[in-house]
C-alpha atoms as a PDB file:
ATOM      1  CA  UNK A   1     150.754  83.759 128.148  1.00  0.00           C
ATOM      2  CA  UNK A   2     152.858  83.188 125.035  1.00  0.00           C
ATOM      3  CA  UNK A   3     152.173  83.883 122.164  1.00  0.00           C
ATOM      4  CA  UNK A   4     153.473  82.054 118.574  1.00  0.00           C
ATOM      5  CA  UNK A   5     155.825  84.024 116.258  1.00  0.00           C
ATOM      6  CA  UNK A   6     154.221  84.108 112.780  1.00  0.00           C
ATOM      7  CA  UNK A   7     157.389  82.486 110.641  1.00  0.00           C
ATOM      8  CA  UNK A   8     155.547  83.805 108.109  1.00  0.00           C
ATOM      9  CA  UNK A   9     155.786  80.779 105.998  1.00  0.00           C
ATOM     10  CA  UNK A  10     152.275  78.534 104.670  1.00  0.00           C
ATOM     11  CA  UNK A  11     152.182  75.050 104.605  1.00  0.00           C
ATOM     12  CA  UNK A  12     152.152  73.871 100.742  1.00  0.00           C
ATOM     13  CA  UNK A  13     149.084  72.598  99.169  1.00  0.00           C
ATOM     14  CA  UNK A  14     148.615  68.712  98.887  1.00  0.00           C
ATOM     15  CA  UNK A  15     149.472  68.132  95.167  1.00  0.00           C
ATOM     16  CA  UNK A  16     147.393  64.646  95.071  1.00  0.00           C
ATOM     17  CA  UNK A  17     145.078  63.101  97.591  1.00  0.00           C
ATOM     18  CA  UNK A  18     146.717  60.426  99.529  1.00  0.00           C
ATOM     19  CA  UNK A  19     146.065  56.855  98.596  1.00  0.00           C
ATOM     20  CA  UNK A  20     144.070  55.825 101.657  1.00  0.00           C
ATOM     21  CA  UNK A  21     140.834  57.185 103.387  1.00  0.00           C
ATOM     22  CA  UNK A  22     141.080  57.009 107.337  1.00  0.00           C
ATOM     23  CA  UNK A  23     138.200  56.299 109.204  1.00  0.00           C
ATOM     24  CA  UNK A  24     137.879  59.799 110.395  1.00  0.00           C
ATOM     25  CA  UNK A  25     137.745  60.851 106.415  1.00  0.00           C
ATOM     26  CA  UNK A  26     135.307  58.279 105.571  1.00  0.00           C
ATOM     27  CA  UNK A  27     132.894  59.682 108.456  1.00  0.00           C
ATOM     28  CA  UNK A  28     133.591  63.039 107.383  1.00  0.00           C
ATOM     29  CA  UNK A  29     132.613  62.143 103.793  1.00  0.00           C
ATOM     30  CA  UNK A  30     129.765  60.174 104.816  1.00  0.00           C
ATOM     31  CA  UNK A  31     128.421  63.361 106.444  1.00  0.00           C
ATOM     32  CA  UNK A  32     128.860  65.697 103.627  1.00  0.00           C
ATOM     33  CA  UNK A  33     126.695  63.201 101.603  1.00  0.00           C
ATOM     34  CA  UNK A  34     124.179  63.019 104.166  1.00  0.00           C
ATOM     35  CA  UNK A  35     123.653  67.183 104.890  1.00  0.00           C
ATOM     36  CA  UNK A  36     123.366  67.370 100.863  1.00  0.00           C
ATOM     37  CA  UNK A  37     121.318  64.634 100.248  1.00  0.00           C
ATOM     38  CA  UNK A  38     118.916  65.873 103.328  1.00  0.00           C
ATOM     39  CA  UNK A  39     119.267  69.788 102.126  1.00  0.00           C
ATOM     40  CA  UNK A  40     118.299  68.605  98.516  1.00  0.00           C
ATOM     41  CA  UNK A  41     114.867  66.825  99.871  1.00  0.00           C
ATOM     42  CA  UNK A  42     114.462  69.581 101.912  1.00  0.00           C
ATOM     43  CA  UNK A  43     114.572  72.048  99.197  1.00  0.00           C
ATOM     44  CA  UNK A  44     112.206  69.455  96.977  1.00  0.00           C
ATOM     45  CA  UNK A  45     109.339  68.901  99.320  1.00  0.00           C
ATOM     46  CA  UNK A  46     109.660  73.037 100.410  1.00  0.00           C
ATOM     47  CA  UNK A  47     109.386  74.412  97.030  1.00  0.00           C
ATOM     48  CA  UNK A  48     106.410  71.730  96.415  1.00  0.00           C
ATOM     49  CA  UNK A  49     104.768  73.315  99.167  1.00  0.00           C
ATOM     50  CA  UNK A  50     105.197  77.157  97.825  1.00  0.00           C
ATOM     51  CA  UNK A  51     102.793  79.074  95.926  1.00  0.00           C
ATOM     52  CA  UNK A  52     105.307  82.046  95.706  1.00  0.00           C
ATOM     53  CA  UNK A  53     106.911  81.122  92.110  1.00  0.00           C
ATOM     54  CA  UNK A  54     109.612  83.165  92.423  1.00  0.00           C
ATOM     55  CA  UNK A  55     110.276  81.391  95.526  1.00  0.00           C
ATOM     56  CA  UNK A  56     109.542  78.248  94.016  1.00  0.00           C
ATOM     57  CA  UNK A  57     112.127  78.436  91.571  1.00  0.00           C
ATOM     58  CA  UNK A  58     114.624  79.387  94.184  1.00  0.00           C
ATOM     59  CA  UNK A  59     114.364  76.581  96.180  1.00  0.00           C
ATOM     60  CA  UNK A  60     114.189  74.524  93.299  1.00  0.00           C
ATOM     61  CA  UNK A  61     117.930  75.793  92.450  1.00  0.00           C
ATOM     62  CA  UNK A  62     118.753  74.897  95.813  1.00  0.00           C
ATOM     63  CA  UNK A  63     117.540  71.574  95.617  1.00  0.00           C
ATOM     64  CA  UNK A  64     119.727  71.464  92.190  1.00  0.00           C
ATOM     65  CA  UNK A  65     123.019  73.167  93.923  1.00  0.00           C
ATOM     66  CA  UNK A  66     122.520  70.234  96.557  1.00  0.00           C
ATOM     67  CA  UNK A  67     121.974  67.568  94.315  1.00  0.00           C
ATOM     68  CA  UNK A  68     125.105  68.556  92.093  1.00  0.00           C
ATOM     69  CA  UNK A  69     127.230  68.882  95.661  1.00  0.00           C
ATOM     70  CA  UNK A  70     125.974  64.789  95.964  1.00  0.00           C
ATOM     71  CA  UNK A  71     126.822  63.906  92.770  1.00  0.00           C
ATOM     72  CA  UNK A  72     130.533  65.422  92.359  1.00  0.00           C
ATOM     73  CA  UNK A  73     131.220  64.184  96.105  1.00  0.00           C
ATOM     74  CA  UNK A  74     130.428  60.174  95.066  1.00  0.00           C
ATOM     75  CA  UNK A  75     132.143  60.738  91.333  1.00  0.00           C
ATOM     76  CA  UNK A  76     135.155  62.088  93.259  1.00  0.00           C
ATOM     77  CA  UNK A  77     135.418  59.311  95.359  1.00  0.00           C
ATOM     78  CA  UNK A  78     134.844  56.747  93.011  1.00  0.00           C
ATOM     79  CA  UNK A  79     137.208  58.094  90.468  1.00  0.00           C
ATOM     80  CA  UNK A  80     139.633  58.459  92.854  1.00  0.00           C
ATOM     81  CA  UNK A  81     139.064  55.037  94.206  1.00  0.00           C
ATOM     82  CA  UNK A  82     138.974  53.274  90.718  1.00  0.00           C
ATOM     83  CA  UNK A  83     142.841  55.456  89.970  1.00  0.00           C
ATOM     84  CA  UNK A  84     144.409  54.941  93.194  1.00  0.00           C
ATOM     85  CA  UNK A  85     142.856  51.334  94.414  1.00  0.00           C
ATOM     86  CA  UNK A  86     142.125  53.621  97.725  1.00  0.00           C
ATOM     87  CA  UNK A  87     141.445  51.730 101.084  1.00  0.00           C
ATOM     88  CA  UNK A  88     139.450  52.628 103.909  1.00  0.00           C
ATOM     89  CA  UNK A  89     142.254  52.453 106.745  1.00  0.00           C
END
């Protein structure tokens, strides 16, 4: 077996998003929306269930955490869209 010398050395961090979403980016992002969107409901309809207030309130924060995930994911892409005229590829 070989094994890879460490150079040592980091690829650099992207500075701006490229200007086209591939396919494989689009699914991914598609996803994300969909597990937040799903955990957020979940959350909802769990802490509507509860009769533990303390736990009630804690899902209810989850449900928020969730539902601010959604949000920043779509105002992301459309802000990014809207600057950069971005394409699906």
């Amino acid at each position: 077996m070989q094994q890879q010398q460490n150079t040592g050395t980091q690829q650099g961090m992207m500075q701006q998003p490229p200007s086209v979403i591939t396919t494989k980016d689009h699914l991914y992002l598609t996803d994300m929306l969909s597990w937040n969107l799903l955990a957020m409901k979940k959350a909802h309809f769990f802490a509507s269930q509860c009769s533990d207030q303390e736990l009630k309130a804690e899902l209810e924060k989850v449900g928020k955490m969730h539902e601010q995930h959604y949000s920043r994911i779509l105002t992301h892409l459309n802000t990014n869209q809207k600057a950069t005229g971005a394409q699906l590829q």
